[in-house]
PDB file of N, CA and C in Angstrom:
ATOM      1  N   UNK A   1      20.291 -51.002  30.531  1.00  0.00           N
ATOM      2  CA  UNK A   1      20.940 -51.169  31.820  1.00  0.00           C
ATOM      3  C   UNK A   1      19.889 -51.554  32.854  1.00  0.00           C
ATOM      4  N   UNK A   2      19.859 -52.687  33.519  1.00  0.00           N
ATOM      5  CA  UNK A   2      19.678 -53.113  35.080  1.00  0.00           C
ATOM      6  C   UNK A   2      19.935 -52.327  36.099  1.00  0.00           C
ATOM      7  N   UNK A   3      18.517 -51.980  37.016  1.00  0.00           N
ATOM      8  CA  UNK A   3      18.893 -51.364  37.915  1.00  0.00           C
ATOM      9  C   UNK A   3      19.342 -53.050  39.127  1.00  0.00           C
ATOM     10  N   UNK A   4      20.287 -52.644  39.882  1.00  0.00           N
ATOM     11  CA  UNK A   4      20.858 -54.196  40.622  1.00  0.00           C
ATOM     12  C   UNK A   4      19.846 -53.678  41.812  1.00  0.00           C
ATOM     13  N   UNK A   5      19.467 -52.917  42.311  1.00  0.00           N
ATOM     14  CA  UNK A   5      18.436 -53.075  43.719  1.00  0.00           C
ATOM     15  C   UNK A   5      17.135 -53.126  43.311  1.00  0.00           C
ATOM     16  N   UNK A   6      16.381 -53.695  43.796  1.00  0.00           N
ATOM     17  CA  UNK A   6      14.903 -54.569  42.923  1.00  0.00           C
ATOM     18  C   UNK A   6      13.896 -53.256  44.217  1.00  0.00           C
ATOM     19  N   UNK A   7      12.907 -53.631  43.696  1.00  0.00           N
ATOM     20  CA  UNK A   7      11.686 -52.580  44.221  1.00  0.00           C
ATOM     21  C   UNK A   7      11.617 -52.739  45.641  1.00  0.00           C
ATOM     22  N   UNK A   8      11.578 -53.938  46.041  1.00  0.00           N
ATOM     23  CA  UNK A   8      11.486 -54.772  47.445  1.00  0.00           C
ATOM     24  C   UNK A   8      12.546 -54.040  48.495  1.00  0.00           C
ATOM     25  N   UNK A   9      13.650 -54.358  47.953  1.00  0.00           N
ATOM     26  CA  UNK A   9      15.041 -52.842  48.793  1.00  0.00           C
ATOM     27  C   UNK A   9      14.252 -52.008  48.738  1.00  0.00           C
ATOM     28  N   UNK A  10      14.111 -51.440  47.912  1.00  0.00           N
ATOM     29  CA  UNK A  10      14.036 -49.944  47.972  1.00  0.00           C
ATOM     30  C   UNK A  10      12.816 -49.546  48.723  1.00  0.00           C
ATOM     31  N   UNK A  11      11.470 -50.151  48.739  1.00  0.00           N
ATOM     32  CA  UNK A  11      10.523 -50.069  49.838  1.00  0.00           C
ATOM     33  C   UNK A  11      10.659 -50.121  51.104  1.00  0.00           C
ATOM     34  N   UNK A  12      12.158 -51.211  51.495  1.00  0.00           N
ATOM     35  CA  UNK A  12      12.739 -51.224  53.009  1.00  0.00           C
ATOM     36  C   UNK A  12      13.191 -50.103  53.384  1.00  0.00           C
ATOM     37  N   UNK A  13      14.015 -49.762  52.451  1.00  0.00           N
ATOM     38  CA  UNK A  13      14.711 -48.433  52.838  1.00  0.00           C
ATOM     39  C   UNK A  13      13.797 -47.306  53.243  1.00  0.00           C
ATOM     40  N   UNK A  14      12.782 -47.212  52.225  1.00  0.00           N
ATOM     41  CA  UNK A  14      11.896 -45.802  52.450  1.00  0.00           C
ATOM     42  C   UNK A  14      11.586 -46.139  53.971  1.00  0.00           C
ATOM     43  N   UNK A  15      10.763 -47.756  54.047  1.00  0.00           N
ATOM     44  CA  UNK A  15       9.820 -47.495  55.319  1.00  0.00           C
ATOM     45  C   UNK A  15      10.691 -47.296  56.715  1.00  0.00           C
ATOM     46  N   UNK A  16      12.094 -47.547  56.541  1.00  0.00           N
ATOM     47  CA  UNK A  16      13.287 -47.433  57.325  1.00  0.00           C
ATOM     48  C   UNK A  16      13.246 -45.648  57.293  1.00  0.00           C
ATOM     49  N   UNK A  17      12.901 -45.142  56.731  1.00  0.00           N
ATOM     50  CA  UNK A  17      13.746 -43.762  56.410  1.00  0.00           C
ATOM     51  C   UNK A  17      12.115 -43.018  57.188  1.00  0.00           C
ATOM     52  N   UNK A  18      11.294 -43.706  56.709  1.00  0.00           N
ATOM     53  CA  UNK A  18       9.818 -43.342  56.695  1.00  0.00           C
ATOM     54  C   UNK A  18       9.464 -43.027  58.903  1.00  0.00           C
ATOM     55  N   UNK A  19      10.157 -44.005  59.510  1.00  0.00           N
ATOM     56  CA  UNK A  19       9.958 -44.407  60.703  1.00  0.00           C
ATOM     57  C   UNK A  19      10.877 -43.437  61.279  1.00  0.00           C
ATOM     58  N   UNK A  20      12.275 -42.775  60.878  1.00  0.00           N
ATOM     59  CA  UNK A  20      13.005 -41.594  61.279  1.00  0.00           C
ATOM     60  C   UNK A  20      12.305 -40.566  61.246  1.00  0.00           C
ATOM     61  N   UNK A  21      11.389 -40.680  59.847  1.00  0.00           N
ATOM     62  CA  UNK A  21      10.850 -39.346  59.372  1.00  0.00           C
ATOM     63  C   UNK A  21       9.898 -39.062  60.640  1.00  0.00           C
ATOM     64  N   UNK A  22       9.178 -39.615  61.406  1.00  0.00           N
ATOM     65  CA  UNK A  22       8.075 -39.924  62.300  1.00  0.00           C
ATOM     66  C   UNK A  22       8.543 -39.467  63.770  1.00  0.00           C
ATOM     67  N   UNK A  23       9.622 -40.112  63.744  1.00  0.00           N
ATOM     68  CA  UNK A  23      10.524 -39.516  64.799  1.00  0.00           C
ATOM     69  C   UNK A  23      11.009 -38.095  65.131  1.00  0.00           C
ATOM     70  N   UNK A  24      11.561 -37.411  64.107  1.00  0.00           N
ATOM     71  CA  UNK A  24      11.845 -36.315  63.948  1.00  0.00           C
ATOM     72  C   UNK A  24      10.752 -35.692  63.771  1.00  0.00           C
ATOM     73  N   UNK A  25       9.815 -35.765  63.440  1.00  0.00           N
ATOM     74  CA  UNK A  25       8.262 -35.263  63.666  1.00  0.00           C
ATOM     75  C   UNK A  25       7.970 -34.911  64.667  1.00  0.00           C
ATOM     76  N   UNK A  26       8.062 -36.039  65.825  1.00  0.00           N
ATOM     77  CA  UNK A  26       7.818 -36.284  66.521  1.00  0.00           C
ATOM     78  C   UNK A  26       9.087 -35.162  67.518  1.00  0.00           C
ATOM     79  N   UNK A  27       9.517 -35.005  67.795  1.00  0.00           N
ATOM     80  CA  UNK A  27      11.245 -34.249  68.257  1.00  0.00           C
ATOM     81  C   UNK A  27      10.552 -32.651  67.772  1.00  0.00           C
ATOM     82  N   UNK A  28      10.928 -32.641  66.630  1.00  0.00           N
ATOM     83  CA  UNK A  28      10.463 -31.257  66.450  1.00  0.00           C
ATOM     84  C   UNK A  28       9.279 -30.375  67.378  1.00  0.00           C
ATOM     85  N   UNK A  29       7.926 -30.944  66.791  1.00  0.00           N
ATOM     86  CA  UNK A  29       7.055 -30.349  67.927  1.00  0.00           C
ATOM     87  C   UNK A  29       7.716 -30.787  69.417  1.00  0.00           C
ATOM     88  N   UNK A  30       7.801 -31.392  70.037  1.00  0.00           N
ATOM     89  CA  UNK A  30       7.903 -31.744  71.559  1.00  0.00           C
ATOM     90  C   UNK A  30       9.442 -30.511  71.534  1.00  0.00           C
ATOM     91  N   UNK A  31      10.029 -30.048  70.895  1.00  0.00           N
ATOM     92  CA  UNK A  31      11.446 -29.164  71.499  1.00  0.00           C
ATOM     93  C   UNK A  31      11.158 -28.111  70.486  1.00  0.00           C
ATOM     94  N   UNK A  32       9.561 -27.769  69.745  1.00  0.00           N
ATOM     95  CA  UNK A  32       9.344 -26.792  69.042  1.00  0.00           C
ATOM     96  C   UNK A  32      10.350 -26.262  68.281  1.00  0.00           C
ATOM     97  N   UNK A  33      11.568 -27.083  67.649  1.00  0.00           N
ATOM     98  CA  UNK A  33      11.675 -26.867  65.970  1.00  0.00           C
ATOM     99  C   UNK A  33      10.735 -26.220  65.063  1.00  0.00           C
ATOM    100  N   UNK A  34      11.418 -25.279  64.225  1.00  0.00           N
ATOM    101  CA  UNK A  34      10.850 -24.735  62.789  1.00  0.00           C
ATOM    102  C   UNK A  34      10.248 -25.771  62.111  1.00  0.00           C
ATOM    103  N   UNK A  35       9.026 -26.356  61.654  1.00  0.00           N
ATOM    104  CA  UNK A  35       8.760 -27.154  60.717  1.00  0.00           C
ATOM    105  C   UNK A  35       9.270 -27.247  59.270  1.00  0.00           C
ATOM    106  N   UNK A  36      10.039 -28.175  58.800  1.00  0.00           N
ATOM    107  CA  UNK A  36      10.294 -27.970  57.383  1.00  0.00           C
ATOM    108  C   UNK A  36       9.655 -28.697  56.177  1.00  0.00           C
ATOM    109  N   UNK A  37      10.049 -28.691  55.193  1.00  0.00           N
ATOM    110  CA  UNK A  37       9.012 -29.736  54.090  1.00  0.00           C
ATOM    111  C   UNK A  37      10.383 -30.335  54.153  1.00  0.00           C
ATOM    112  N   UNK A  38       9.577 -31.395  54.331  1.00  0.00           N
ATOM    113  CA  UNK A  38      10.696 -32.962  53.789  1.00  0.00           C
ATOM    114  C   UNK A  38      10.076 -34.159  53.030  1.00  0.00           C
ATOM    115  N   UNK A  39      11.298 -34.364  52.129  1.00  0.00           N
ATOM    116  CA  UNK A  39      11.405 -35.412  51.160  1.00  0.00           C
ATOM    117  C   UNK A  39      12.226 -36.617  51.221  1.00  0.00           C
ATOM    118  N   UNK A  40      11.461 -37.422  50.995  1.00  0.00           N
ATOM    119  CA  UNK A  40      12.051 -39.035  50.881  1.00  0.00           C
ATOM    120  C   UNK A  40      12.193 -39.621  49.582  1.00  0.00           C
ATOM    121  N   UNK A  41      12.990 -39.739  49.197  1.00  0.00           N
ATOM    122  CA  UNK A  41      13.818 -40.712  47.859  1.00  0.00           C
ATOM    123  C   UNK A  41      13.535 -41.877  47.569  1.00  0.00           C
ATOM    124  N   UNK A  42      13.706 -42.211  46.698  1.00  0.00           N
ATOM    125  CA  UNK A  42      13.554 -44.055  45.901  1.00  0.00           C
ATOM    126  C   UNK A  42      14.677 -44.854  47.334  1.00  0.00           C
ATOM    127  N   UNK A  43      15.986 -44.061  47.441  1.00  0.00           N
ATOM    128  CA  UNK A  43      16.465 -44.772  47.809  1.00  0.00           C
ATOM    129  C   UNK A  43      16.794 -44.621  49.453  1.00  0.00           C
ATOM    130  N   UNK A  44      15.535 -43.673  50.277  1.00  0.00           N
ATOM    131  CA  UNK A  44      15.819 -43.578  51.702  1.00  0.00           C
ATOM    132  C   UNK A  44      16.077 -43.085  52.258  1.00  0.00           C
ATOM    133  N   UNK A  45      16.615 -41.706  51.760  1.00  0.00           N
ATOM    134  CA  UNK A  45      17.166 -40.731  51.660  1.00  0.00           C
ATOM    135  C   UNK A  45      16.146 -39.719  52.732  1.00  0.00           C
ATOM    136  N   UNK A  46      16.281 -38.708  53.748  1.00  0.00           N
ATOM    137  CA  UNK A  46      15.152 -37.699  53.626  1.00  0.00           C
ATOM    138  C   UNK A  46      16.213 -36.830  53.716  1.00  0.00           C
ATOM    139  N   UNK A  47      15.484 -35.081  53.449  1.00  0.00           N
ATOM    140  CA  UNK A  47      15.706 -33.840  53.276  1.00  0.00           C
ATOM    141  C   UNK A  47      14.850 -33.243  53.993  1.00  0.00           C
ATOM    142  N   UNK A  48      15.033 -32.341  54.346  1.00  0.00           N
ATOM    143  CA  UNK A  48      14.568 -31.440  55.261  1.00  0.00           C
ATOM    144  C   UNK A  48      14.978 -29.966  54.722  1.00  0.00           C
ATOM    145  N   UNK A  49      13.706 -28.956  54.352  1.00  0.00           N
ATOM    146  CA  UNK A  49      14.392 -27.672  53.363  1.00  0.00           C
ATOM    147  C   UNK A  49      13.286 -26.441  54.531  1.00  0.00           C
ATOM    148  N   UNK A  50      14.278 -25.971  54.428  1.00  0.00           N
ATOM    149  CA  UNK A  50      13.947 -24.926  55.266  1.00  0.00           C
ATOM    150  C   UNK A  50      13.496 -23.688  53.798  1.00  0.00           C
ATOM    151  N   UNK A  51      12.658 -23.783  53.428  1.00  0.00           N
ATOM    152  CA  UNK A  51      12.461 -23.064  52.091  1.00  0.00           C
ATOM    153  C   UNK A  51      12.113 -21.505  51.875  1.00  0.00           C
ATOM    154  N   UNK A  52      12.499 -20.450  51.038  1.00  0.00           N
ATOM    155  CA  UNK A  52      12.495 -19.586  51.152  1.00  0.00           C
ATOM    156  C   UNK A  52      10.772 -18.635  50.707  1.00  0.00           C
ATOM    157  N   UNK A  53       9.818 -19.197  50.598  1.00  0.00           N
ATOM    158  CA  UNK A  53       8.364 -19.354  51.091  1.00  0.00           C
ATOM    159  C   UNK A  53       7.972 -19.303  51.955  1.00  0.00           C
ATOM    160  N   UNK A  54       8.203 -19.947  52.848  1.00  0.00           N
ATOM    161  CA  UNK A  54       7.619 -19.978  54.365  1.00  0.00           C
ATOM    162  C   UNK A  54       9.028 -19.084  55.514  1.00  0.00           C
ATOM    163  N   UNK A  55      10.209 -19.016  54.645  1.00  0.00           N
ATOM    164  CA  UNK A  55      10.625 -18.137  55.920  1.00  0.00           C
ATOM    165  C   UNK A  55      11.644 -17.081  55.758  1.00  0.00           C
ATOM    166  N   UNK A  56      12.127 -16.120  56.071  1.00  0.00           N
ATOM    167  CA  UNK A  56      12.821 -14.941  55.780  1.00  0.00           C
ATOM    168  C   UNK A  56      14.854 -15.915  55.660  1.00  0.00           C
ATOM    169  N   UNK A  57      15.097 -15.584  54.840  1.00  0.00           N
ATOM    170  CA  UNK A  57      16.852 -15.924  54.857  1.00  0.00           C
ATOM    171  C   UNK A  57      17.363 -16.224  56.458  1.00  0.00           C
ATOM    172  N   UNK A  58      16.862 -14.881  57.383  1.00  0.00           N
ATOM    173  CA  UNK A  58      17.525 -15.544  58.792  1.00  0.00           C
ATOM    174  C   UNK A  58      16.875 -16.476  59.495  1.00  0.00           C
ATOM    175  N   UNK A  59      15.832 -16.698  59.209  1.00  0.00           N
ATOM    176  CA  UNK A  59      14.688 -17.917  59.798  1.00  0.00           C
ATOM    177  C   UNK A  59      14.933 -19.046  59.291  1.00  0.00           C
ATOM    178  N   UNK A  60      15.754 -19.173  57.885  1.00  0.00           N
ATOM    179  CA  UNK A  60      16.147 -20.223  57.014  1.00  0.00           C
ATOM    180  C   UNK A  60      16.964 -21.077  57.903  1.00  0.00           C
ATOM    181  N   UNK A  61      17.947 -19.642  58.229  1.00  0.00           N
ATOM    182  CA  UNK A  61      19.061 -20.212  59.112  1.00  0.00           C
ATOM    183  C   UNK A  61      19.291 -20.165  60.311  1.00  0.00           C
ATOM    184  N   UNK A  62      18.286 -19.755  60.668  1.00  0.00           N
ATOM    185  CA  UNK A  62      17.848 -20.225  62.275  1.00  0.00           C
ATOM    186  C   UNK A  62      17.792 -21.594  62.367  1.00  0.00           C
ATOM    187  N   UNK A  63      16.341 -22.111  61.377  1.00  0.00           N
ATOM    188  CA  UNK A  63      15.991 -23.119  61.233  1.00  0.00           C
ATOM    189  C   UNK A  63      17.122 -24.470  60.916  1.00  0.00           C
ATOM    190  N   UNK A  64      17.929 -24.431  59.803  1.00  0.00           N
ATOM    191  CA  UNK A  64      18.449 -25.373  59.806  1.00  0.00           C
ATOM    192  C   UNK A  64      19.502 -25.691  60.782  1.00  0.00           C
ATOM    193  N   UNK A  65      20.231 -24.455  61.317  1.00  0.00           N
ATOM    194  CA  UNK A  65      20.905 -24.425  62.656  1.00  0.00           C
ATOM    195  C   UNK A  65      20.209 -24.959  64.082  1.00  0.00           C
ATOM    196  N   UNK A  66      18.971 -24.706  64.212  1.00  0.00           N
ATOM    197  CA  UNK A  66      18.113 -25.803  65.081  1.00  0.00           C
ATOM    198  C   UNK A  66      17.871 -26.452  65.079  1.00  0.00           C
ATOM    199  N   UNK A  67      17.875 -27.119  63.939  1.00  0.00           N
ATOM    200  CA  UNK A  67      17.661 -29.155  63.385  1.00  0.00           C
ATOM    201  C   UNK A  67      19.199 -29.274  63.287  1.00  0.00           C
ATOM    202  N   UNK A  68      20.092 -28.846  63.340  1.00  0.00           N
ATOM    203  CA  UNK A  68      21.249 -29.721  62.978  1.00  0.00           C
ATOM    204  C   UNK A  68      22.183 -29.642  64.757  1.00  0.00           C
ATOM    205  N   UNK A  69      21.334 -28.414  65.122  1.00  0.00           N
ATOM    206  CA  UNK A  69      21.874 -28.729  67.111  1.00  0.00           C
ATOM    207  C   UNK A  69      20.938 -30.168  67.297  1.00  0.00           C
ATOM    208  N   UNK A  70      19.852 -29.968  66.715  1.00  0.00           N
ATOM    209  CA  UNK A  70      19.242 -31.177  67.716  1.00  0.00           C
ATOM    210  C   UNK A  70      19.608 -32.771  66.835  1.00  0.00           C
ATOM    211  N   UNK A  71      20.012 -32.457  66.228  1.00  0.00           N
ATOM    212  CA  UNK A  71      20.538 -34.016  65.326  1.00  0.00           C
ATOM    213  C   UNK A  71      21.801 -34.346  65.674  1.00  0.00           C
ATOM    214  N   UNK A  72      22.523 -32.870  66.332  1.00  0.00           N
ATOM    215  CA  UNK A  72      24.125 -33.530  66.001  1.00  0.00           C
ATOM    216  C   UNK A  72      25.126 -33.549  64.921  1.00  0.00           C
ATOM    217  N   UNK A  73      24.702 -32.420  64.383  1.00  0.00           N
ATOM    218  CA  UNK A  73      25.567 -32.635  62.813  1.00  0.00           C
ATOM    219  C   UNK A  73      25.830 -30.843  62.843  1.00  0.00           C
ATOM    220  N   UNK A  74      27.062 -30.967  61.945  1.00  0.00           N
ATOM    221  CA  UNK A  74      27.403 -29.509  61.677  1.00  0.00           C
ATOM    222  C   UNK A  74      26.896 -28.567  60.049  1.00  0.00           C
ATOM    223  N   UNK A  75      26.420 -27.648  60.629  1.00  0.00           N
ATOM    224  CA  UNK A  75      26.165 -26.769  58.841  1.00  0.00           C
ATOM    225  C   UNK A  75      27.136 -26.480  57.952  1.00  0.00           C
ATOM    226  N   UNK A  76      27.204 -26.561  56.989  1.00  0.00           N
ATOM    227  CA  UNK A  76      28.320 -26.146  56.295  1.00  0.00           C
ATOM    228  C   UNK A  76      27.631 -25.029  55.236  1.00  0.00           C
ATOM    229  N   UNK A  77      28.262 -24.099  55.075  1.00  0.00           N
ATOM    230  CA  UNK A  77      27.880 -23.179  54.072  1.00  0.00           C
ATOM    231  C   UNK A  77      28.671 -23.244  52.811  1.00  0.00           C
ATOM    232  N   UNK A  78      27.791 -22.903  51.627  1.00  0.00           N
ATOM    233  CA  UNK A  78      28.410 -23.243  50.675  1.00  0.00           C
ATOM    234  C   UNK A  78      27.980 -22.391  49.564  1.00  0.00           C
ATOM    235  N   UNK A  79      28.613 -21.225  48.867  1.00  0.00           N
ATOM    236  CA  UNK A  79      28.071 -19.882  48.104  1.00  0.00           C
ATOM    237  C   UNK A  79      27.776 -21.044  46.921  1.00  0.00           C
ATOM    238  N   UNK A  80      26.832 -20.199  46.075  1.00  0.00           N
ATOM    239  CA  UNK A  80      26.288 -20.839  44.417  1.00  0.00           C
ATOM    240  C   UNK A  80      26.435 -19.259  43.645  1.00  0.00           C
ATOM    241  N   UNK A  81      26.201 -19.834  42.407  1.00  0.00           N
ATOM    242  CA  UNK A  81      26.269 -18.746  41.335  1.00  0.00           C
ATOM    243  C   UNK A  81      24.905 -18.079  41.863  1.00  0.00           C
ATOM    244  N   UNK A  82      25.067 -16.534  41.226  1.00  0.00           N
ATOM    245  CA  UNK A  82      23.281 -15.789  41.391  1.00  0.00           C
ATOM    246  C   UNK A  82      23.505 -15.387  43.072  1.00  0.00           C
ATOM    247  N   UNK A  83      24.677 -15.001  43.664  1.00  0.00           N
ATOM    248  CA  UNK A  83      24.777 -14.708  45.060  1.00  0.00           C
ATOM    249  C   UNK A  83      24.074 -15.328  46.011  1.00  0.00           C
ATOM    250  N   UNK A  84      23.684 -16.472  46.128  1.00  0.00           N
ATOM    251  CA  UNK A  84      22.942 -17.666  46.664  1.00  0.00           C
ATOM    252  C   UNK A  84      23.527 -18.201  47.731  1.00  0.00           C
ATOM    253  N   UNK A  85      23.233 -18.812  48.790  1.00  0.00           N
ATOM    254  CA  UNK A  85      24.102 -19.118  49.593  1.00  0.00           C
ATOM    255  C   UNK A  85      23.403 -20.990  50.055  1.00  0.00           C
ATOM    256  N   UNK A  86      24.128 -21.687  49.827  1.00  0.00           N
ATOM    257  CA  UNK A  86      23.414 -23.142  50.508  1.00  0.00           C
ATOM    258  C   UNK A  86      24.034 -23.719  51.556  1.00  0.00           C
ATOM    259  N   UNK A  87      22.957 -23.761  52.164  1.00  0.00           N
ATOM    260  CA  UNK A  87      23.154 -23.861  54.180  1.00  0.00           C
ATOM    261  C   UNK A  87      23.143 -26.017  53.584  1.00  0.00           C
ATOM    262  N   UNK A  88      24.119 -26.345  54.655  1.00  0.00           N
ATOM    263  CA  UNK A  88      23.423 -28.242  54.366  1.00  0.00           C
ATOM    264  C   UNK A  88      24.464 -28.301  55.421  1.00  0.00           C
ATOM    265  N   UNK A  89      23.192 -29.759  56.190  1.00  0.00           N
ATOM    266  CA  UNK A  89      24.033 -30.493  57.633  1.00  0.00           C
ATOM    267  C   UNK A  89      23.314 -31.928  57.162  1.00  0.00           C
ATOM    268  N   UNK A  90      24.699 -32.634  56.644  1.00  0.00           N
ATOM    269  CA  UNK A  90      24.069 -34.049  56.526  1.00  0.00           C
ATOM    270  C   UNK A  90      23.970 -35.023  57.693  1.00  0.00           C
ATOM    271  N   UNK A  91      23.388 -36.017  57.648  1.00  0.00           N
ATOM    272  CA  UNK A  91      23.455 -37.003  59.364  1.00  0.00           C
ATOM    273  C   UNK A  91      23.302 -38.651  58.360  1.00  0.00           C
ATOM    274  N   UNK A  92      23.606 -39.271  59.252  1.00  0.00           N
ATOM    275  CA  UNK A  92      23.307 -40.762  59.158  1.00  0.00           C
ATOM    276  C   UNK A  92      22.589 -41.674  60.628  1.00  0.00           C
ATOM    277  N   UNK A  93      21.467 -42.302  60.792  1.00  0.00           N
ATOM    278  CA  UNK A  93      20.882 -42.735  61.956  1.00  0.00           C
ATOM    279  C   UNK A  93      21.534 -44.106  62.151  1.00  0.00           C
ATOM    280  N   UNK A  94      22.604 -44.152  62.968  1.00  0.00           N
ATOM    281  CA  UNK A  94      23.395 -45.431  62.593  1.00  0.00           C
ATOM    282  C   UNK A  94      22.749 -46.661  62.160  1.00  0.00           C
ATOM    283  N   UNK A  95      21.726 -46.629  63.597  1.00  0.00           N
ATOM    284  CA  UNK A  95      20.897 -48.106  63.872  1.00  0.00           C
ATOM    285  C   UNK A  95      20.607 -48.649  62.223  1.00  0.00           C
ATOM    286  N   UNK A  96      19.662 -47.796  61.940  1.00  0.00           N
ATOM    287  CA  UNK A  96      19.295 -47.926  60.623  1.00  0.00           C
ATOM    288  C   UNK A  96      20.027 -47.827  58.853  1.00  0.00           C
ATOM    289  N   UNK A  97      20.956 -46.861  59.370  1.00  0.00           N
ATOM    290  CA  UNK A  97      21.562 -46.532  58.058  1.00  0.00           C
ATOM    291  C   UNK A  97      20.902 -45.634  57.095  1.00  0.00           C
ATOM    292  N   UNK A  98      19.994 -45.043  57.760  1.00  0.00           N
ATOM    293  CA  UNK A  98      19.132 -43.959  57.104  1.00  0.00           C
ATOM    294  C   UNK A  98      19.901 -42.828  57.135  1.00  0.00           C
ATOM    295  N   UNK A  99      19.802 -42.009  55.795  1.00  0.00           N
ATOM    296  CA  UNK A  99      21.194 -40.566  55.329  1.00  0.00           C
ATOM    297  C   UNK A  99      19.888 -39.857  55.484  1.00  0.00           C
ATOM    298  N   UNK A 100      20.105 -38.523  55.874  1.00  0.00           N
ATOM    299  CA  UNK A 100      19.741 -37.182  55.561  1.00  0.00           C
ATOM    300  C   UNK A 100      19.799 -36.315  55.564  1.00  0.00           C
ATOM    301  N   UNK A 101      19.729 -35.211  55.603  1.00  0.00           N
ATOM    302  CA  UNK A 101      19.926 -33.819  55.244  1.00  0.00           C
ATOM    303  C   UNK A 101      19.297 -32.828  55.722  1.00  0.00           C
ATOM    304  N   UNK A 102      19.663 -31.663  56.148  1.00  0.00           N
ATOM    305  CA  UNK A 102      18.437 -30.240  56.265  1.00  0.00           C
ATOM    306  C   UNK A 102      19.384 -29.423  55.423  1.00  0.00           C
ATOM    307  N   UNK A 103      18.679 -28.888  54.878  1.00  0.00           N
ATOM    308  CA  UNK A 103      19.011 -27.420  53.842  1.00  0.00           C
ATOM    309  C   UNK A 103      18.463 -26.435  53.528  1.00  0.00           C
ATOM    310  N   UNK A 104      18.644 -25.613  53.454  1.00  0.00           N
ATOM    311  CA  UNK A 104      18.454 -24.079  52.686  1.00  0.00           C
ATOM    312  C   UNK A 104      18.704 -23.511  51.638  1.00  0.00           C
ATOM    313  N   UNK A 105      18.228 -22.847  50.600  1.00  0.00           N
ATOM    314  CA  UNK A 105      18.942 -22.039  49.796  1.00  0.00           C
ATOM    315  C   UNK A 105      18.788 -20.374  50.133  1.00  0.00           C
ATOM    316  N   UNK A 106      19.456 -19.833  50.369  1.00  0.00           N
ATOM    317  CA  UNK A 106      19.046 -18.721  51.084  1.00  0.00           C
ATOM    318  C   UNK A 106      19.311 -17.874  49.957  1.00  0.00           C
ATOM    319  N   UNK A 107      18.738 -16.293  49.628  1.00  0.00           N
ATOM    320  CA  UNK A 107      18.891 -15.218  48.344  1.00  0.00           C
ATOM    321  C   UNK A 107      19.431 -14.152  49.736  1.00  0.00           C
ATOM    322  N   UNK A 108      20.860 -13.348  48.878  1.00  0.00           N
ATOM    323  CA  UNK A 108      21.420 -12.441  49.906  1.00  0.00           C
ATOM    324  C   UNK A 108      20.358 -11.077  49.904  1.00  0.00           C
ATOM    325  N   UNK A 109      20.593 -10.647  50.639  1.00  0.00           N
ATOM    326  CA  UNK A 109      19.938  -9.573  50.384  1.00  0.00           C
ATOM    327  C   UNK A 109      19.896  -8.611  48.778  1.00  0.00           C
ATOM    328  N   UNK A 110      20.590  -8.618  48.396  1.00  0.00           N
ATOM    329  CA  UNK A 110      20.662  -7.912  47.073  1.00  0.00           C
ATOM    330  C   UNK A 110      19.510  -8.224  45.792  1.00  0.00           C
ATOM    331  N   UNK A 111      19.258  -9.631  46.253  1.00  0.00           N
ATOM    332  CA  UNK A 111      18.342 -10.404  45.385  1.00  0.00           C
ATOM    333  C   UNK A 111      17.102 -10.358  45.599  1.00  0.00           C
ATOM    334  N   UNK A 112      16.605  -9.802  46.876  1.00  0.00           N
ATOM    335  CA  UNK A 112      15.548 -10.313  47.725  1.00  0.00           C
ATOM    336  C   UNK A 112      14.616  -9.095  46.990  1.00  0.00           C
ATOM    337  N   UNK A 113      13.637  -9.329  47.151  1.00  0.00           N
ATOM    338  CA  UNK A 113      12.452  -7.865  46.718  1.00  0.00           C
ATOM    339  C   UNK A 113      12.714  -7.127  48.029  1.00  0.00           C
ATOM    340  N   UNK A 114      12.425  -5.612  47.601  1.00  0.00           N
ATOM    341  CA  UNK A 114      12.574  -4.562  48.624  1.00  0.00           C
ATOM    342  C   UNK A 114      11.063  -4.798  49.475  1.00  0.00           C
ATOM    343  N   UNK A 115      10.889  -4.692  50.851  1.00  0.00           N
ATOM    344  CA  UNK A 115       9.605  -4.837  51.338  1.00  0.00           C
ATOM    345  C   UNK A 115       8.999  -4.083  51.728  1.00  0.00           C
ATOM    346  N   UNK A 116       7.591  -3.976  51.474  1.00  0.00           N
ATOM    347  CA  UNK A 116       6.659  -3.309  50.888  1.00  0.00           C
ATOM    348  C   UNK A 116       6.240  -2.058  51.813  1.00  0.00           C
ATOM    349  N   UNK A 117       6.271  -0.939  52.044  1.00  0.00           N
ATOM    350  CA  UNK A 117       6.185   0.255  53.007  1.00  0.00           C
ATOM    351  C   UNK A 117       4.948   0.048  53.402  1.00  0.00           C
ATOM    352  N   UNK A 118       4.908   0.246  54.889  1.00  0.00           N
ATOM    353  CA  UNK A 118       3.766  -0.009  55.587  1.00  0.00           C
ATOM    354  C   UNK A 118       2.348   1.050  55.023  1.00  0.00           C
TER     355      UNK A 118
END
């Protein structure tokens, strides 16, 4: 099987997606947003993960609730197996046509390690 979009697309797209990414960089610090790790795709795509490493379940969702006020898009919650909970606010940048995302996977409390007595 043929992939039908050749390498050349798909480099537009990133550096299209790449120049949002810069932006929102840029937005975040200046209105001090949570920093998140974000990822860009073959096909242009970015993500934005509010990850459970760098921040407590309610900071998760602080966080993606503060990128998705300042983008304009609504969270939707969505339970997973393993009592899991996934936070996601997708957007599209019209001009461009660049898709993306902020998300979370958040662990309920039940899952979480007990923390550690002072």
């Amino acid at each position: 099987m043929t992939d039908a979009v050749n390498s050349g697309t798909r480099y537009r797209w990133q550096r299209a997606a790449h120049t949002v990414l810069a932006d929102l960089l840029r937005d975040g610090a200046a209105h001090d947003l949570p920093p998140l790790t974000w990822t860009l795709d073959p096909g242009g795509s970015l993500a934005g993960e509010a990850d459970s490493s760098t921040y407590t379940p309610a900071e998760q969702r602080a966080a993606v609730q503060a990128w998705a006020d300042h983008i304009g898009t609504i969270v939707e919650s969505h339970p997973m197996i393993g009592r899991r909970e996934q936070l996601y606010a997708g957007w599209t940048v019209v001009d461009t046509a660049v898709t993306g995302s902020i998300r979370a996977t958040l662990l309920t409390a039940e899952l979480r390690p007990p923390a550690e007595a002072p």
